[in-house]
Protein backbone atom coordinates (compact mmCIF):
# COMPACT_ATOMS: atom_id res chain seq x y z
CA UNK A 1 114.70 129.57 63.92
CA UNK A 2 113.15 125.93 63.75
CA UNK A 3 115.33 123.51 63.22
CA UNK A 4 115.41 119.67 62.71
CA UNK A 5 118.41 117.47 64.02
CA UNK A 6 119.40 114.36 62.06
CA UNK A 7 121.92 112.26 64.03
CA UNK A 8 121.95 109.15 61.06
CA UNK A 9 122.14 105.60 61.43
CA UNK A 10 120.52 102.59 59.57
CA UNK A 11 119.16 101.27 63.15
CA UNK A 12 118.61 104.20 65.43
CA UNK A 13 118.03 107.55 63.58
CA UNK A 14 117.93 110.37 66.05
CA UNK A 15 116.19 113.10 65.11
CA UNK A 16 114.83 116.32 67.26
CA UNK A 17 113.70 119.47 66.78
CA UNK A 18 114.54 122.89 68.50
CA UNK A 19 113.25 126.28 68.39
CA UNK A 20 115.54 129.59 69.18
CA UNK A 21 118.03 131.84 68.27
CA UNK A 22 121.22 132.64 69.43
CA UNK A 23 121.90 134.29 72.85
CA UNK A 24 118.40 133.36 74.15
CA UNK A 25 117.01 130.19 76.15
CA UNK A 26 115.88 127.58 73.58
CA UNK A 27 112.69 125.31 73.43
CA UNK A 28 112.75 121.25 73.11
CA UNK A 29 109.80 121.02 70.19
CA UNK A 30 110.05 117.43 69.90
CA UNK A 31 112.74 113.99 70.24
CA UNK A 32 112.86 110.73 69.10
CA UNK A 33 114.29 107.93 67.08
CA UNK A 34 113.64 106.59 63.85
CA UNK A 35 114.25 102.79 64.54
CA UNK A 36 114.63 100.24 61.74
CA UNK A 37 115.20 96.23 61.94
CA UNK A 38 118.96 94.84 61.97
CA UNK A 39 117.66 92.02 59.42
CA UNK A 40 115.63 94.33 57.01
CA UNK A 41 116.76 94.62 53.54
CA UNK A 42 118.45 97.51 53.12
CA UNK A 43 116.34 98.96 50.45
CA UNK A 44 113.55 98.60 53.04
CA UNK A 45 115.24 100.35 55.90
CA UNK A 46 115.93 103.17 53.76
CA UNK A 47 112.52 103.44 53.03
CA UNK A 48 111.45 103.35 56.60
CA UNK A 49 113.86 106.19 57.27
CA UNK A 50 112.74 108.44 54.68
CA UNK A 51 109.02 107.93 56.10
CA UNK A 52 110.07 108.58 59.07
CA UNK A 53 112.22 111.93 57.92
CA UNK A 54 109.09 112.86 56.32
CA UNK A 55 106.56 111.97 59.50
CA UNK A 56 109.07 114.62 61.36
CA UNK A 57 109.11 117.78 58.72
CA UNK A 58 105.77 117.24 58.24
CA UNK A 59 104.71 117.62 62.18
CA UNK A 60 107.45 120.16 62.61
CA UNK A 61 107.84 121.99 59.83
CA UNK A 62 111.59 122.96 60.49
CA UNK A 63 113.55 126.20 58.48
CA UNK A 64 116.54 124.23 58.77
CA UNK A 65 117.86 120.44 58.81
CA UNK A 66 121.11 119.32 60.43
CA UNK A 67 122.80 116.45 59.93
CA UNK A 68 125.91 114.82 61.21
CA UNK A 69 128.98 114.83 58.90
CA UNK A 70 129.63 111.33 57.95
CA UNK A 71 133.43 110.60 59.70
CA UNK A 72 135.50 107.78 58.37
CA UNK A 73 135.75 104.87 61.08
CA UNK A 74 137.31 101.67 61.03
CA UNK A 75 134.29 100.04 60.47
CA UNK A 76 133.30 100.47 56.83
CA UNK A 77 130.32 98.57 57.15
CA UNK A 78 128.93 101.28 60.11
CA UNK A 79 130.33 104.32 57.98
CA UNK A 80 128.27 103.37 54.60
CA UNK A 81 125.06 102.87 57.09
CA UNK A 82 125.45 105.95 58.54
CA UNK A 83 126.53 107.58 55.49
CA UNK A 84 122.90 106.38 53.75
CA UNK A 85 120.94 106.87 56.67
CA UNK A 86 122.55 110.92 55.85
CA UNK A 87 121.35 110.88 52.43
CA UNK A 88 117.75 110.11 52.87
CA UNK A 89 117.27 112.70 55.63
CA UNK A 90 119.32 115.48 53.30
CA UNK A 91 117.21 113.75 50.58
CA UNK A 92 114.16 114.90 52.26
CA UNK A 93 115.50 118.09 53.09
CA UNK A 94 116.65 119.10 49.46
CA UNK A 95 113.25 117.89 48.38
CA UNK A 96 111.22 120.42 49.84
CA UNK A 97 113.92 123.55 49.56
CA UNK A 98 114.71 123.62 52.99
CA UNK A 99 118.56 124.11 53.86
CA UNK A 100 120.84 121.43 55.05
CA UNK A 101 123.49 122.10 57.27
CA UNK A 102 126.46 118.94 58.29
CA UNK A 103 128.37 119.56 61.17
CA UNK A 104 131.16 117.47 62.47
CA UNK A 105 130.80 115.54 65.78
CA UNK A 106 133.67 117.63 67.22
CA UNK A 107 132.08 120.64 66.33
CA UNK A 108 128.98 119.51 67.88
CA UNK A 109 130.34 118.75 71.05
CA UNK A 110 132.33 121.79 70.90
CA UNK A 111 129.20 123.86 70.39
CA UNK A 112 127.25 122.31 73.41
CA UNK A 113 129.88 121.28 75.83
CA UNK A 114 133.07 123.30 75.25
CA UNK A 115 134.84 120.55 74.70
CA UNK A 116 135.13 118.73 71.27
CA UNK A 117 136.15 115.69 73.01
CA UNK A 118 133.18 115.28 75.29
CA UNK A 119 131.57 112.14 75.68
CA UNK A 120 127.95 111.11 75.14
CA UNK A 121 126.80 111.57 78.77
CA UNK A 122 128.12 114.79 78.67
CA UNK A 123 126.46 115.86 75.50
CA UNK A 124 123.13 114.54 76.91
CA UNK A 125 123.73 116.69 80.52
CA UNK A 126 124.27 119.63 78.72
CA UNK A 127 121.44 119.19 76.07
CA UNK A 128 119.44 118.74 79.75
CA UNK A 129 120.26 121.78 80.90
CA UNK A 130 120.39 124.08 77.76
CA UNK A 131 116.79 122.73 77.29
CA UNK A 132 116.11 122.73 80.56
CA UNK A 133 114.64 119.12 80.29
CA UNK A 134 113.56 116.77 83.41
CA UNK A 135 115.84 113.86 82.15
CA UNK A 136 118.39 113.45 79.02
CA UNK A 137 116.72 111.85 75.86
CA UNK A 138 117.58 108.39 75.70
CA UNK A 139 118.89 106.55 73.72
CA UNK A 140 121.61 108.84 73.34
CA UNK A 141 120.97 109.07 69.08
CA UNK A 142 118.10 111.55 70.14
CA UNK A 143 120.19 113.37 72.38
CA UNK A 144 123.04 114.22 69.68
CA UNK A 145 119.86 114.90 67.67
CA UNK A 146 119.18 117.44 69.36
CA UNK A 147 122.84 118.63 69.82
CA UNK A 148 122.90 118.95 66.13
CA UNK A 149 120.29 121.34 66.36
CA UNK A 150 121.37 123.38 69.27
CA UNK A 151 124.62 123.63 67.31
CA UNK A 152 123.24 124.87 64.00
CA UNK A 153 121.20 127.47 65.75
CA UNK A 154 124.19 128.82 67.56
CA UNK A 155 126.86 128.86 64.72
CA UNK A 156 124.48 130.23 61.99
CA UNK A 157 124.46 133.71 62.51
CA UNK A 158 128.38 133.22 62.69
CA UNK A 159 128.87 130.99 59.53
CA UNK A 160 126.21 133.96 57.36
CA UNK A 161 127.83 136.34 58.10
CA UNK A 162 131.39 134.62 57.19
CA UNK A 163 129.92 133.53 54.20
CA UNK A 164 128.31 137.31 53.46
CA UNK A 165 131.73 138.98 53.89
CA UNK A 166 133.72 136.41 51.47
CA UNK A 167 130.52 136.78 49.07
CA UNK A 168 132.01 141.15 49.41
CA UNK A 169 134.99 140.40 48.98
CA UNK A 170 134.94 138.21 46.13
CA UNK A 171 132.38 140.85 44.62
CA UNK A 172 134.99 143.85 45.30
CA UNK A 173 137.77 141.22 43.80
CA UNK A 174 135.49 141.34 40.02
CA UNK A 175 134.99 144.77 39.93
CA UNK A 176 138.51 145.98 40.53
């Protein structure tokens, strides 16, 4: 499984891209950041985004995209950036039929740490070693990138099969 992590943001975009499956070691395809100016317009920094998005599922050509929920912060002004920054890349996605996944940052953390609370240094030591990189990605935006991704590709097999079994039941349910 291929898949393409979105961490979103109007200035820094993470994005990354890991190959695996679950249960064996996984491979670092490609990391990096999707950077646009503070004083753009942003109709313009969306724009850079998406051609950006675009630059990275047409080099990778991923089977899956993963993107970071959108939480609610105090900050409404960072939430609505991050929150469009999410849209273009699930924009892009949706565009060529490839599936988008959102996963919270707890759950990512969870996922690669144990620890929904972890912090970002610990995120990026553990994406280090699960990839069995030389150095963390910096900044840390491609490091939860690539989190994202490590997370997807562990909890799908999980979350199809969940979603198979209700899709029984709910059949069994109708014909009853």
């Amino acid at each position: 499984m291929r898949v393409l992590g979105v961490d979103p943001g109007l200035t820094r975009c993470g994005v990354g891209v890991v190959e695996g499956v679950a249960g064996r070691p996984l491979t670092m395809l490609g990391v990096g950041v999707v950077r646009t100016p503070a004083d753009a317009e942003l109709g313009h920094r969306l724009v850079a985004i998406e051609h950006g998005i675009e630059q990275w599922l047409d080099e990778h050509r991923p089977e899956f995209v993963t993107v970071e929920r959108v939480f609610s912060q105090h900050n409404v002004r960072t939430v609505m950036g991050t929150a469009q920054a999410s849209a273009v890349a699930m924009l892009c996605a949706a565009r060529r039929g490839i599936p988008v996944a959102l996963h919270t940052p707890s759950e990512v953390k969870a996922a690669v740490t144990g620890s929904g609370r972890a912090d970002k240094a610990q995120v990026g030591a553990m994406v280090t070693r699960l990839l069995r990189l030389d150095a963390p990605p910096k900044p840390a935006d491609a490091a939860d990138a690539l989190a994202l991704a490590i997370c997807h590709i562990w909890r799908a097999p999980a979350q199809n099969r969940l979603q198979q079994a209700m899709a029984l039941h709910a059949s069994k349910g109708r014909t009853t």
